[in-house]
Protein backbone atom coordinates (compact mmCIF):
# COMPACT_ATOMS: atom_id res chain seq x y z
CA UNK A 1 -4.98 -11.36 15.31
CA UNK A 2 -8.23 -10.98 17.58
CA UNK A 3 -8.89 -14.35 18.24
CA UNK A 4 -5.75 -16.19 18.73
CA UNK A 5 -3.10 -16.02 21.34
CA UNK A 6 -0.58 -18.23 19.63
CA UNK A 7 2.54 -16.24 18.78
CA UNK A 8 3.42 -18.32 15.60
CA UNK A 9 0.26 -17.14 14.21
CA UNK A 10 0.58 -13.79 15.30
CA UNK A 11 3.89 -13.38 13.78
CA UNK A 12 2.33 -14.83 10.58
CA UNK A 13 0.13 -12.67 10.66
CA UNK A 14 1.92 -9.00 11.67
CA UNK A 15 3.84 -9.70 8.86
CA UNK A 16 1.10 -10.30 6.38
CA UNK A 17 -0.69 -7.09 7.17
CA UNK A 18 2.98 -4.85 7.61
CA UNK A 19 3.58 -6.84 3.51
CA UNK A 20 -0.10 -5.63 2.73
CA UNK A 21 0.39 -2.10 4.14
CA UNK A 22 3.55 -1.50 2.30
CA UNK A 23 3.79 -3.67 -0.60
CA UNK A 24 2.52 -0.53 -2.93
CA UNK A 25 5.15 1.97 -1.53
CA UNK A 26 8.01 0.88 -4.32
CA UNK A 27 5.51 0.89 -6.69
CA UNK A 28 4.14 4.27 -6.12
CA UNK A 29 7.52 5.89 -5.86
CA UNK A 30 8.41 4.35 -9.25
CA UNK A 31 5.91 4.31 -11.57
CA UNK A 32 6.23 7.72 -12.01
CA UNK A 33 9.31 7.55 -13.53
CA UNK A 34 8.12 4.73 -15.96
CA UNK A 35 5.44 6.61 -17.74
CA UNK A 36 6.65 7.48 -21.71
CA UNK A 37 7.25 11.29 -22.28
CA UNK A 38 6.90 12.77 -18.98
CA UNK A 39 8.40 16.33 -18.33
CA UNK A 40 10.91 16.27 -15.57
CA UNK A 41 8.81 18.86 -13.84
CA UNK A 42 5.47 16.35 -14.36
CA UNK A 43 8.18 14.29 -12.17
CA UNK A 44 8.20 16.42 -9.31
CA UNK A 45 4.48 17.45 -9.34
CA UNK A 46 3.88 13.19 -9.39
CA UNK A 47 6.18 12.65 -6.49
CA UNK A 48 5.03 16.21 -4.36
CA UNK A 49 1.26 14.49 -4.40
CA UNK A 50 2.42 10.79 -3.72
CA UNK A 51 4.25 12.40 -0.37
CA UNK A 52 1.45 14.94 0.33
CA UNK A 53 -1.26 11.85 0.04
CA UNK A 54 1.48 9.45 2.03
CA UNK A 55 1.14 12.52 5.21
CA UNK A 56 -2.35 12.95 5.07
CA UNK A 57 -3.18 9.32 4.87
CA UNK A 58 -0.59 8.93 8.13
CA UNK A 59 -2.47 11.64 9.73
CA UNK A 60 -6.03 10.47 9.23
CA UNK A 61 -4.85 7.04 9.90
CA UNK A 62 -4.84 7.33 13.40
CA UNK A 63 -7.37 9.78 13.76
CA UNK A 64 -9.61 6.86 11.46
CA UNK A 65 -8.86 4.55 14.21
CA UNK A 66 -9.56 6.47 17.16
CA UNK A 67 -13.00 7.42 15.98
CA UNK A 68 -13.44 3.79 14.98
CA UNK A 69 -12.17 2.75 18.47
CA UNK A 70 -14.40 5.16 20.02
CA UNK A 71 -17.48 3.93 18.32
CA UNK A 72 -17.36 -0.07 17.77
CA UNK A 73 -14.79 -0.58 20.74
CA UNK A 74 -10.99 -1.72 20.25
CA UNK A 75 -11.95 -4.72 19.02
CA UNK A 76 -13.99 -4.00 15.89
CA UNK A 77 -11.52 -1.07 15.38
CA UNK A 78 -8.69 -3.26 14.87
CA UNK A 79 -10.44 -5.69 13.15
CA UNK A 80 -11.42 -3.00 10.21
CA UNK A 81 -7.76 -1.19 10.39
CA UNK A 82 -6.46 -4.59 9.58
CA UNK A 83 -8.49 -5.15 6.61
CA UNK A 84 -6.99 -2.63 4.59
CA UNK A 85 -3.30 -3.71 4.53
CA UNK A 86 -4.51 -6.96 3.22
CA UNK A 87 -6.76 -5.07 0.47
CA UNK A 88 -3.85 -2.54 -0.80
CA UNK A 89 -1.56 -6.02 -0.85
CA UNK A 90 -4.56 -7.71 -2.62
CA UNK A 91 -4.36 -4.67 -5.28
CA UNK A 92 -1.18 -4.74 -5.76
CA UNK A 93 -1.20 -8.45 -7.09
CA UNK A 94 -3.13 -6.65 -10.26
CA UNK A 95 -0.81 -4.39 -11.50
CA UNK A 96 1.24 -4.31 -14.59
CA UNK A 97 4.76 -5.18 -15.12
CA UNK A 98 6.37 -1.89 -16.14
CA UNK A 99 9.85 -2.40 -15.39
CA UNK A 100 12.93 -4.53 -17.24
CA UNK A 101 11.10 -7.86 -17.91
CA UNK A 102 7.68 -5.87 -19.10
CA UNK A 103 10.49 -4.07 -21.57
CA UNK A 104 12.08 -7.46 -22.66
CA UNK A 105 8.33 -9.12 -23.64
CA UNK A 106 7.42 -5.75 -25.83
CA UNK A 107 10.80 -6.06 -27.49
CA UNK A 108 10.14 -9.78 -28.10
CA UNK A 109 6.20 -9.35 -29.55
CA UNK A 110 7.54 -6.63 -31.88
C-alpha cells in the first residue's frame, strides 16, 4: 500500500489485509462450541479468554505500532503492521473443517 498511489490497487489491497485481520474471528468464536464433551462452564472460561486476548491484543496493537513508528519511521511501521493480517489470513487457510460438511465426511468414512 506503500508504494502505489493507484486507488484500484489500494482498494484491493485494504480489503485483503481487513479479510486477513478478521478472517479468524468466526472461527475463534466457534470452535469452542465444536469441541466433543465440553462442560458448559469450559464454554464460558473458552469464550472469557478469546475476549480477554481480543482486548489486550487491541490494546497493544496500537501501542505495537507507535513504538514501531517511533523507531523505523511510518513507513517501515506500516509496512510490518500490514504483514500480520495477511499471516493470520494465511493461517487460517490450514485449519480443519469442524462444522456440518466435516460431520457429513465422518458419517460417510464410518
Amino acid at each position: 500500500m506503500m508504494i502505489t498511489s493507484s486507488i484500484p490497487l489500494l482498494c484491493v489491497a485494504v480489503f485483503v489485509a481487513g479479510y486477513g485481520a478478521y478472517a479468524f474471528v468466526p472461527i475463534a468464536f466457534t470452535s469452542i462450541y465444536k469441541i466433543k464433551g465440553i462442560s458448559p462452564q469450559a464454554v464460558s472460561i473458552g469464550m472469557a479468554m478469546i475476549f480477554t486476548t481480543n482486548g489486550v491484543g487491541g490494546a497493544l496493537g496500537g501501542t505495537l505500532s507507535a513504538s514501531l513508528s517511533q523507531s523505523m519511521g511510518l513507513e517501515g511501521a506500516l509496512k510490518v503492521c500490514c504483514l500480520f493480517p495477511l499471516i493470520f489470513g494465511i493461517l487460517t487457510l490450514f485449519l480443519p473443517e469442524t462444522g456440518r460438511k466435516a460431520a457429513e465426511k465422518e458419517a460417510m468414512k464410518g
